[in-house]
Protein backbone atom coordinates (compact mmCIF):
# COMPACT_ATOMS: atom_id res chain seq x y z
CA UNK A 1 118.44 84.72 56.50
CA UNK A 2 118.66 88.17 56.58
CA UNK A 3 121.88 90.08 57.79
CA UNK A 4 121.73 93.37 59.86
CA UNK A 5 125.02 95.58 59.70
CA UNK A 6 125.47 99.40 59.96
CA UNK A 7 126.47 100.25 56.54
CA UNK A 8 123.89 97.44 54.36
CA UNK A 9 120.81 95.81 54.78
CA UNK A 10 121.84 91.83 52.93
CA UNK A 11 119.01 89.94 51.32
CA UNK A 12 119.67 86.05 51.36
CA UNK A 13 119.33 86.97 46.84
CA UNK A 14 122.60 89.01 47.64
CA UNK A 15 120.56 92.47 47.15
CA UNK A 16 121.84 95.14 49.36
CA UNK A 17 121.05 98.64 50.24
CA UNK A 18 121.72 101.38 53.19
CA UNK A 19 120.68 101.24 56.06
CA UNK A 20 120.92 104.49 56.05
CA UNK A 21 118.95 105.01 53.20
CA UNK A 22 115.67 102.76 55.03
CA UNK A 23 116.36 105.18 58.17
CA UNK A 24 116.30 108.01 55.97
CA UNK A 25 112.69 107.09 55.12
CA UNK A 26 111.57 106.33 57.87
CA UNK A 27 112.32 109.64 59.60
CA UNK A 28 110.79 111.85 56.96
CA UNK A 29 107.27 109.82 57.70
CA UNK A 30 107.88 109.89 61.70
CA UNK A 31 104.79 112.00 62.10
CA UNK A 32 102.71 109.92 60.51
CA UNK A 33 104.11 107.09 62.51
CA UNK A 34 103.43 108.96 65.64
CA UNK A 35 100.07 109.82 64.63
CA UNK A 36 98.93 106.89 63.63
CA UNK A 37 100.51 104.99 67.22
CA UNK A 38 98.80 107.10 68.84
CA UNK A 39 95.36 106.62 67.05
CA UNK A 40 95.82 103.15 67.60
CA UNK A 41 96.25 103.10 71.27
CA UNK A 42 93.35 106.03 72.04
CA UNK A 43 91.22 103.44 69.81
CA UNK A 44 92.48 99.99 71.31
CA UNK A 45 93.16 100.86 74.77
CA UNK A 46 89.97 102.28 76.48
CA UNK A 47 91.87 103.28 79.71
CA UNK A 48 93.35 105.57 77.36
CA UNK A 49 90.86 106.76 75.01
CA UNK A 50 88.21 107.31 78.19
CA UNK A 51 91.02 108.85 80.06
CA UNK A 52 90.09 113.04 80.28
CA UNK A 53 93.69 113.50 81.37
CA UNK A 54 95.02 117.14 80.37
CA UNK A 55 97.33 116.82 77.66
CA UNK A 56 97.64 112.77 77.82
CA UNK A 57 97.03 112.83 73.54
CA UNK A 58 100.33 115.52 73.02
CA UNK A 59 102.18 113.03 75.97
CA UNK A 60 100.96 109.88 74.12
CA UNK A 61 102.56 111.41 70.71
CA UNK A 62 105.88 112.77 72.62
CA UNK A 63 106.54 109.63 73.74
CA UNK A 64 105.74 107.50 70.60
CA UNK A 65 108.27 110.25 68.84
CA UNK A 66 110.89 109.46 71.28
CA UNK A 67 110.21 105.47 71.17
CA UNK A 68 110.51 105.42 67.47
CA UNK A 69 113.62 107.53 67.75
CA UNK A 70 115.50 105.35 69.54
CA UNK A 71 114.32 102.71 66.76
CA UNK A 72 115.64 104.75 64.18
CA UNK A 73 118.92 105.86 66.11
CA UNK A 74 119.54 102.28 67.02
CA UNK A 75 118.59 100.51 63.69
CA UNK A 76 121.20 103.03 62.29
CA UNK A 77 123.66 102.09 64.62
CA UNK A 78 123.21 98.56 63.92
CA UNK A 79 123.32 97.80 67.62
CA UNK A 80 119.98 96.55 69.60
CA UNK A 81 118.46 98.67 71.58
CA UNK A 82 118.82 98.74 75.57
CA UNK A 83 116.23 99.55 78.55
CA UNK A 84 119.41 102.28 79.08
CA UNK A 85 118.46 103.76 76.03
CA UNK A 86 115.32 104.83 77.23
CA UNK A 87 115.42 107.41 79.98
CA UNK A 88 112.63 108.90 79.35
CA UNK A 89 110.67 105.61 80.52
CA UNK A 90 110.38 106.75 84.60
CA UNK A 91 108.97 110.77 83.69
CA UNK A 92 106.19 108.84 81.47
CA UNK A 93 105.57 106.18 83.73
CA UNK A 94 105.34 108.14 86.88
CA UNK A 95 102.69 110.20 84.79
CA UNK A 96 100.71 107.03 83.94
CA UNK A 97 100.82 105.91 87.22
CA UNK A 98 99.55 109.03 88.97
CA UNK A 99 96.62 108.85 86.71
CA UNK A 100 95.15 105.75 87.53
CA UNK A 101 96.35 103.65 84.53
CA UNK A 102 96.91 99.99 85.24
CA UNK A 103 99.82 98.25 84.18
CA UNK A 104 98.65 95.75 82.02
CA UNK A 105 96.97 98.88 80.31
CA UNK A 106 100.46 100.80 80.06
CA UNK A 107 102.31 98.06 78.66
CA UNK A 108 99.17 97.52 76.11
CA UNK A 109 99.44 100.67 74.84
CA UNK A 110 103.60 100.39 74.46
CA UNK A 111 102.81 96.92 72.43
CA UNK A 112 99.58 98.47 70.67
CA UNK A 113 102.04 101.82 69.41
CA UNK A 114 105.13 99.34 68.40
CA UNK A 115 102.45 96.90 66.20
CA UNK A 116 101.12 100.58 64.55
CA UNK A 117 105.06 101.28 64.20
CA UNK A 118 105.52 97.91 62.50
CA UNK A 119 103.12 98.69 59.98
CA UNK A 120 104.66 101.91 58.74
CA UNK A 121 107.98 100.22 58.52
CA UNK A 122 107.01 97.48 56.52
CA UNK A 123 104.96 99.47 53.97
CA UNK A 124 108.28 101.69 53.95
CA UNK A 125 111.15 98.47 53.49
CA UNK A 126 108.98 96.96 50.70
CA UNK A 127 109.50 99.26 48.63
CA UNK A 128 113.48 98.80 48.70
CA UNK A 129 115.47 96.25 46.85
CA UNK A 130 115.20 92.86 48.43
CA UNK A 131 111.91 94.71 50.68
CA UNK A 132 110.18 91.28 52.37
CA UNK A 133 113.73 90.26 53.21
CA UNK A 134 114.48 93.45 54.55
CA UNK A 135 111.01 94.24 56.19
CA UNK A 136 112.26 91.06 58.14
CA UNK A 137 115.08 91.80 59.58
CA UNK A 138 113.65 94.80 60.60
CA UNK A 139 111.52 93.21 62.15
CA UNK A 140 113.70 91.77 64.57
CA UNK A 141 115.25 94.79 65.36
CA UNK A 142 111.56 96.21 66.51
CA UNK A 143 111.23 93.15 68.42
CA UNK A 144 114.33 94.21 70.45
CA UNK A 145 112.97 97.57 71.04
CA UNK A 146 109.73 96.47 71.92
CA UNK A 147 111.48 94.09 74.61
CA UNK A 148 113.79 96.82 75.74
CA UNK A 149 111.66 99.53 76.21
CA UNK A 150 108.80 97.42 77.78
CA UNK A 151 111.39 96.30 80.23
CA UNK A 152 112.08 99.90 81.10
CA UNK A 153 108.81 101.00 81.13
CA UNK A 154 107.50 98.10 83.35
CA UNK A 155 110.55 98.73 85.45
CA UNK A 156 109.29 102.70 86.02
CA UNK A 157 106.08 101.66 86.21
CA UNK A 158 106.28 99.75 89.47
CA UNK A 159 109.23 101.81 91.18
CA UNK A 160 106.77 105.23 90.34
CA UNK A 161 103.55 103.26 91.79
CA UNK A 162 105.76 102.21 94.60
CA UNK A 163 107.07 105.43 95.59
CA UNK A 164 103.26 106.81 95.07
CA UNK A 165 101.87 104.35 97.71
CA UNK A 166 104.31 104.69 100.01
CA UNK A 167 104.50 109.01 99.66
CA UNK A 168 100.20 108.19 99.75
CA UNK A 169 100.87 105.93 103.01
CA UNK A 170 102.91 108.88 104.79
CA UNK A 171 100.60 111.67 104.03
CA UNK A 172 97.80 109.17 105.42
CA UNK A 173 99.44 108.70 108.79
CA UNK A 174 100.20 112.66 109.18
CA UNK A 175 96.20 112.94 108.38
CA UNK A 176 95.57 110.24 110.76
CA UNK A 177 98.06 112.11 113.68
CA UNK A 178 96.56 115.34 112.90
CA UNK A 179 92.83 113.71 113.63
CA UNK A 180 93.72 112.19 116.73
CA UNK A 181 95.29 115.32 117.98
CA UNK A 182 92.75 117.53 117.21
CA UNK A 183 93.88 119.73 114.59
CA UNK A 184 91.11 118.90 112.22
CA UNK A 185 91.91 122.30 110.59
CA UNK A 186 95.41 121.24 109.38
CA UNK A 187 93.67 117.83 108.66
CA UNK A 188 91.00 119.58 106.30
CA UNK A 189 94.09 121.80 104.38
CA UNK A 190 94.39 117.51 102.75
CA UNK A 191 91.78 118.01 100.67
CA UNK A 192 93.05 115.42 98.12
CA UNK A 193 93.75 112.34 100.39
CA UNK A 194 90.63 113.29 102.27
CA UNK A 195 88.50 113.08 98.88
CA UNK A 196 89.71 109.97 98.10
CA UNK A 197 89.43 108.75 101.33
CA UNK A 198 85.24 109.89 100.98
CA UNK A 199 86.18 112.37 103.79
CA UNK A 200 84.96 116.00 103.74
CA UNK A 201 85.17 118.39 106.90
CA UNK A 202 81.96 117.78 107.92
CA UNK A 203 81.59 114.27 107.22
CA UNK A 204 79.90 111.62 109.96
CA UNK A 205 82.15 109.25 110.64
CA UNK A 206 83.44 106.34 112.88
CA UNK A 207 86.50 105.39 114.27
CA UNK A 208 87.38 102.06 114.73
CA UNK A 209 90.59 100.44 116.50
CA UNK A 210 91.66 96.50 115.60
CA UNK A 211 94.00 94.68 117.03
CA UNK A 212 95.12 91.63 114.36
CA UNK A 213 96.17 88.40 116.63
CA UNK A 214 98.64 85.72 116.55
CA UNK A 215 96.47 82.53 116.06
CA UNK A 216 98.88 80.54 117.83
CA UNK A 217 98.51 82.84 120.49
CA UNK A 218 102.38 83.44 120.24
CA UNK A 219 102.86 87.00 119.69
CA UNK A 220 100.02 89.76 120.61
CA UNK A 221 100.85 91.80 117.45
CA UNK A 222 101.51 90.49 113.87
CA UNK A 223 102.63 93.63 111.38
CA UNK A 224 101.96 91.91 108.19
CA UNK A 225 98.50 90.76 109.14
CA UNK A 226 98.04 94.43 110.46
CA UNK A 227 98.34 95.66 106.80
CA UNK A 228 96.27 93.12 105.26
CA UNK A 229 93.66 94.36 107.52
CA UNK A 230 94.20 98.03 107.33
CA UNK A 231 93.96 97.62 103.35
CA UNK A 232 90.72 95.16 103.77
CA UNK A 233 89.03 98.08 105.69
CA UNK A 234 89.75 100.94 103.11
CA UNK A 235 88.84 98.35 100.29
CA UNK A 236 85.49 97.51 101.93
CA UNK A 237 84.51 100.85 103.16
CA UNK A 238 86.96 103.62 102.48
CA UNK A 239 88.51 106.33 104.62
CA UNK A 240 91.75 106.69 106.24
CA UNK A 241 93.33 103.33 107.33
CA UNK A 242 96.58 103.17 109.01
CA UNK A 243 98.91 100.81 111.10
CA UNK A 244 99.51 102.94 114.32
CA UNK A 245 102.20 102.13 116.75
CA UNK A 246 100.34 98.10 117.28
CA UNK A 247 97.17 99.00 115.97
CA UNK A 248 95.03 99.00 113.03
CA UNK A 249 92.98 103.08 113.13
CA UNK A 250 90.60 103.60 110.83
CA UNK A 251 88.28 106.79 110.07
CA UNK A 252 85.14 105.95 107.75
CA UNK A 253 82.84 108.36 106.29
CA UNK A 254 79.39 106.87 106.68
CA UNK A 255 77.34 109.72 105.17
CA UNK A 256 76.82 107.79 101.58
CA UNK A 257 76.69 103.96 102.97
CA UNK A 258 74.94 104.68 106.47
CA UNK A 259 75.51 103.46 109.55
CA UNK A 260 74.02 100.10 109.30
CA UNK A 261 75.78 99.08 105.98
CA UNK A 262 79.10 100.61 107.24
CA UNK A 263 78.88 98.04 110.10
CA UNK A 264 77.40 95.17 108.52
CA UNK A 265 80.35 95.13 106.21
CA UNK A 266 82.94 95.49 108.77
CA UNK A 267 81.70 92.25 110.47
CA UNK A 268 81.70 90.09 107.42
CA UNK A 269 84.95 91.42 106.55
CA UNK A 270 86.18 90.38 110.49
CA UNK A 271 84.91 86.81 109.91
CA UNK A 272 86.19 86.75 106.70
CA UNK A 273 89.83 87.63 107.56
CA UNK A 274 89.40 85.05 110.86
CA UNK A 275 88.57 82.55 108.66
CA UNK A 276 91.16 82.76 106.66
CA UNK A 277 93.42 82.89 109.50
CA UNK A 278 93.46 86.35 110.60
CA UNK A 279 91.63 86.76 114.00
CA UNK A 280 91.32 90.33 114.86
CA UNK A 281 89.55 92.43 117.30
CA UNK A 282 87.79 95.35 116.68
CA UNK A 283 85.96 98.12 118.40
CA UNK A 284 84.16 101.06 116.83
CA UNK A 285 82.71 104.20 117.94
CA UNK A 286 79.17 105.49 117.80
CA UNK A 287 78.98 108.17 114.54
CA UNK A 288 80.30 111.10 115.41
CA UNK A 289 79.51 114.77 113.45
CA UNK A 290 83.23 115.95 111.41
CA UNK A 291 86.68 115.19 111.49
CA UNK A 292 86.86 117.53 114.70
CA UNK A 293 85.05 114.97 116.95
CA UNK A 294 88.01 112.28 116.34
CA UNK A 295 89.54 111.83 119.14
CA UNK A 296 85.98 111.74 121.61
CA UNK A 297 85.48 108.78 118.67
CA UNK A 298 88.91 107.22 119.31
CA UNK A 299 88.21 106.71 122.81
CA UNK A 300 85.07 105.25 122.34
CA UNK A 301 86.66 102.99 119.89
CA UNK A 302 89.15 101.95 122.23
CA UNK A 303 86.25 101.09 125.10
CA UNK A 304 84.95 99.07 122.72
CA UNK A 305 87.98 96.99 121.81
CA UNK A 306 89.26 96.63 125.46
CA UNK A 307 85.87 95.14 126.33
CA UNK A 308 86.53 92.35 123.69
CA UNK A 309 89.59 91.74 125.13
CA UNK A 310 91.58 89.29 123.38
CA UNK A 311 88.79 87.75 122.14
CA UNK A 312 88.25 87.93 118.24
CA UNK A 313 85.62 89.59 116.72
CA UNK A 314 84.22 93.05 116.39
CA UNK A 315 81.88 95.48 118.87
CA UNK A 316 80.23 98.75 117.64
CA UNK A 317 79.80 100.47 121.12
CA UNK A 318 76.54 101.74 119.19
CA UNK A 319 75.30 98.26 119.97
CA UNK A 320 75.84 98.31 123.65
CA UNK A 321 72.14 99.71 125.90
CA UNK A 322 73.30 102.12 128.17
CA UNK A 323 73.47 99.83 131.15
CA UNK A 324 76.40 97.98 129.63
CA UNK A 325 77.84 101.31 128.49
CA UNK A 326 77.78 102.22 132.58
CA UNK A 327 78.82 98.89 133.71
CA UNK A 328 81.86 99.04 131.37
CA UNK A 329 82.93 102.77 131.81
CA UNK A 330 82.51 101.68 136.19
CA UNK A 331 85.86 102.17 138.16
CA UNK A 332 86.66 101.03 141.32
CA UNK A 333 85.00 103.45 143.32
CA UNK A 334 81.58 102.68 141.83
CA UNK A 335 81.94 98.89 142.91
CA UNK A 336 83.62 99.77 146.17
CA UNK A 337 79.39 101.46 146.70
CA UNK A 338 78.38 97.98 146.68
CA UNK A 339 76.54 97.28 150.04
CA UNK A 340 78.29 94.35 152.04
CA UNK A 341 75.45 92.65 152.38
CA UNK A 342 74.67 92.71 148.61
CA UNK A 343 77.95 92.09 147.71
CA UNK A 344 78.24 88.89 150.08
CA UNK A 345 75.03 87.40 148.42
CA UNK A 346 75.91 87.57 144.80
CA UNK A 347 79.57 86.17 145.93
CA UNK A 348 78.00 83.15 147.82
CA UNK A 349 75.40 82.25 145.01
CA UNK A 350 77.83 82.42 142.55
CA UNK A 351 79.38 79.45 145.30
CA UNK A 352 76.32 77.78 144.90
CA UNK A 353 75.76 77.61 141.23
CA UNK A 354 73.75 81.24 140.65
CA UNK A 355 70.44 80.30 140.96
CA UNK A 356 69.23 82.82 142.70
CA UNK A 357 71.09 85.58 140.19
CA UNK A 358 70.22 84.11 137.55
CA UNK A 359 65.99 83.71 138.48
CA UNK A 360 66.81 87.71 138.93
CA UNK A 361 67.83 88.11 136.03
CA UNK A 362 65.37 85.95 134.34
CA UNK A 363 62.70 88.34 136.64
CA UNK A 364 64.12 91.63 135.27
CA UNK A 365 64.29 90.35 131.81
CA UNK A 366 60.71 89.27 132.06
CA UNK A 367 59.89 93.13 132.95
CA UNK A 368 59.38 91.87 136.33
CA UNK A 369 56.40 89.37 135.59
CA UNK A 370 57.24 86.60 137.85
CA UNK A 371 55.05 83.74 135.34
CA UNK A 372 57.02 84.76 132.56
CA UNK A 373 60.08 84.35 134.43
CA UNK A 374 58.91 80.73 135.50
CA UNK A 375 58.14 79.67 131.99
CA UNK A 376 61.88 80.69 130.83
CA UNK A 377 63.34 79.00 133.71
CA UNK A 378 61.13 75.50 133.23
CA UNK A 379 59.57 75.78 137.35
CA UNK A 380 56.60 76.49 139.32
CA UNK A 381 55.75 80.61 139.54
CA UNK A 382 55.52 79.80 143.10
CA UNK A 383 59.14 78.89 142.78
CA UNK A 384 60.00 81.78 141.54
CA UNK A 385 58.44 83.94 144.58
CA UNK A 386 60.20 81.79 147.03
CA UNK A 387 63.14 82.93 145.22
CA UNK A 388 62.71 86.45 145.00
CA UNK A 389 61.55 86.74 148.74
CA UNK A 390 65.05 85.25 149.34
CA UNK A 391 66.59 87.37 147.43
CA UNK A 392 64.47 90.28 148.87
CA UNK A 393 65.87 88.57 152.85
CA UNK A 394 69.37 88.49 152.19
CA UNK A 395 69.61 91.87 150.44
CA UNK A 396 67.06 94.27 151.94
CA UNK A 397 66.36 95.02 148.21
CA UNK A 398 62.21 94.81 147.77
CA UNK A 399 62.52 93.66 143.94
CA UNK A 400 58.54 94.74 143.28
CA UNK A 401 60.14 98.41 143.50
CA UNK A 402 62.19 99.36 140.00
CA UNK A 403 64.30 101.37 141.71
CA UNK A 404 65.23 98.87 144.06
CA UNK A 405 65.77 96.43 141.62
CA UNK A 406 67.61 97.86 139.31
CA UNK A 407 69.86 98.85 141.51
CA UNK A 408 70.76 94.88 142.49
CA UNK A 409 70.98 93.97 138.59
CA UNK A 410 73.02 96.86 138.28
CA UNK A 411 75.52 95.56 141.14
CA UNK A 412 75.08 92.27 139.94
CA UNK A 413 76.81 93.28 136.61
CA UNK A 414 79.60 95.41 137.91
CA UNK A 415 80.88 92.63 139.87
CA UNK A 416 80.52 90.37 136.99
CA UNK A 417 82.29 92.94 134.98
């Protein structure tokens, strides 16, 4: 066994040296150290070596210089090293971090430039009296630094990639409240969250609204299933994704994906988070032209949500004709032009099962070919005249004209509605 002190180095033979005299050596060959760490990890750590980073080689080498330092200072000390010793850790990581670099990757590279250290040292003890015994215990005092400084670094690492995501998550809701209001101009001035949203100025877009929902039907609004879903959506198609007040908003570019794949995406991922437990509804606009024409999208988005209304699942008000477009957007006053008479005959067949509404229906469907009509509804054609002509007695409505008829389906779904 090999004892570590701050005066000697003590072989298990009884040879003996300085410590100071193995530290000694070691600093006069700490640029080759460095360069060789950092050859190592450019060569055995690709999210380094690909990385086009300015100045990530001189910051690989600084911090390999300071690493082995506090090897050096702490071997010399004869004291093992502490995360404390290694300030410089949160700068680095931070640095790392904001360049994309994972942090299995990060830690890689701090093992992959303490193995390359390792080497040097070794090839450096053996050469003193009692060298394997010595190269050993030295050993154990690199393990310590490797455990210490990984600690610290893993320790940056996440608090820097924490603070990132949630100074990233801000700046996305100010984008997001700038859209909304209108102030696409301000909104633009974010070029960088905008690019990595795939956002430009004049992007097409849609705007979608979801509303995650309790399963249990206990509570209307669920906040941590509102940011699995609002992480889902960037993840599947990009843009800007936020939690607003009880609401997932989301803005997606659809310029490089389209329309169609936007959309088809969006519904897999809705029955994909429902059946997994996640029921949410969603409504999204038609595609709008730039990030000016937000809010006319938003409110489309939100027609298309309410008329879901708690039910789960997802509506693209680009998939509505424009008779259900009409029949949704109707207020009171455009039912209250309902004629009495019609009015008291869709009430009273709806009494009576809707057989009469429904052969209508069947009829208009049919582009108003009577035999067709009969063959989806299983009767006699002459069934279906008798039908129409009492349709035709209790509403004054002559359903051979369009006009006329059209206007009957049309009341027919308002009141429905």
């Amino acid at each position: 066994m090999v004892a570590l002190t701050p005066e000697l180095l003590v072989s298990a033979s009884g040879d003996s040296y300085d410590v100071g005299l193995l530290v000694d050596r070691l600093r006069l060959r700490l640029d080759s150290f460095v360069a060789e760490a950092r050859s190592a990890i450019m060569a055995q750590v690709p999210a380094y070596g690909q990385n086009d980073q300015a100045d990530l080689r001189e910051e690989v080498a600084s911090n390999c210089a300071q690493v082995f330092g506090i090897f050096l200072d702490t071997l010399a000390a004869g004291r093992p090293p502490v995360p404390g010793d290694f300030p410089m850790a949160a700068g680095y990581a931070a640095r790392r971090s904001g360049a994309g670099i994972a942090l299995e990757d990060f830690l890689k590279a701090f093992r992959v430039g303490q193995a390359a250290l390792w080497e040097q040292v070794r090839a450096t003890a053996v050469d003193l009296p009692g060298g394997s015994e010595a190269a050993a215990a030295v050993v154990g005092h690199l393990m310590a630094t490797i455990e210490a400084g990984s600690s610290a670094a893993a320790r940056a690492y996440v608090d820097s990639t924490n603070l990132r995501a949630t100074d990233v998550a801000r700046v996305e809701r100010d984008l997001m409240e700038d859209l909304l209001s209108g102030r696409a101009d301000t909104a633009a001035t974010r070029t960088e969250v905008l690019a990595g949203a795939g956002l430009a100025a004049d992007s097409r877009v849609l705007v979608g609204i979801g509303l995650p929902r309790d399963p249990e039907g206990t509570a209307p609004f669920l906040p941590e299933a509102a940011d699995l879903v609002s992480r889902a959506v960037a993840q599947s198609v990009g843009g800007v994704v936020v939690v607003r007040q009880d609401e997932v908003v989301a803005v997606v570019p659809v310029d490089e994906l389209g329309e169609a794949t936007v959309m088809a995406r969006l519904t897999r991922l809705v029955e994909s988070l429902s059946s997994r437990g996640v029921p949410v509804t969603f409504g999204f606009s038609t595609v709008h032209a730039g990030l000016a024409a937000v809010p006319a999208a938003h409110r489309e988005a939100e027609l298309a949500r309410s008329t879901l209304g708690d039910r789960p699942g997802l509506l693209a008000l680009s998939s509505m004709s424009t008779l259900d477009y009409l029949v949704t957007c109707a207020d009171d006053s455009a039912r209250r032009l309902i004629r009495p008479a019609v009015r008291a005959f869709i009430e009273e067949d709806a009494c009576d099962g809707g057989v009469l509404v429904d052969t209508l229906l069947k009829y208009v469907a049919a582009d108003m070919n009577a035999r067709s009509a009969a063959v989806q509804l299983h009767v006699h054609v002459n069934t279906i005249y008798y039908r129409l002509d009492r349709i035709t007695e209790r509403t004054g409505h002559d359903l051979r004209r369009l006009d006329e008829a059209f206007e009957l389906l049309l009341a027919v779904r308002l009141l429905a509605a």
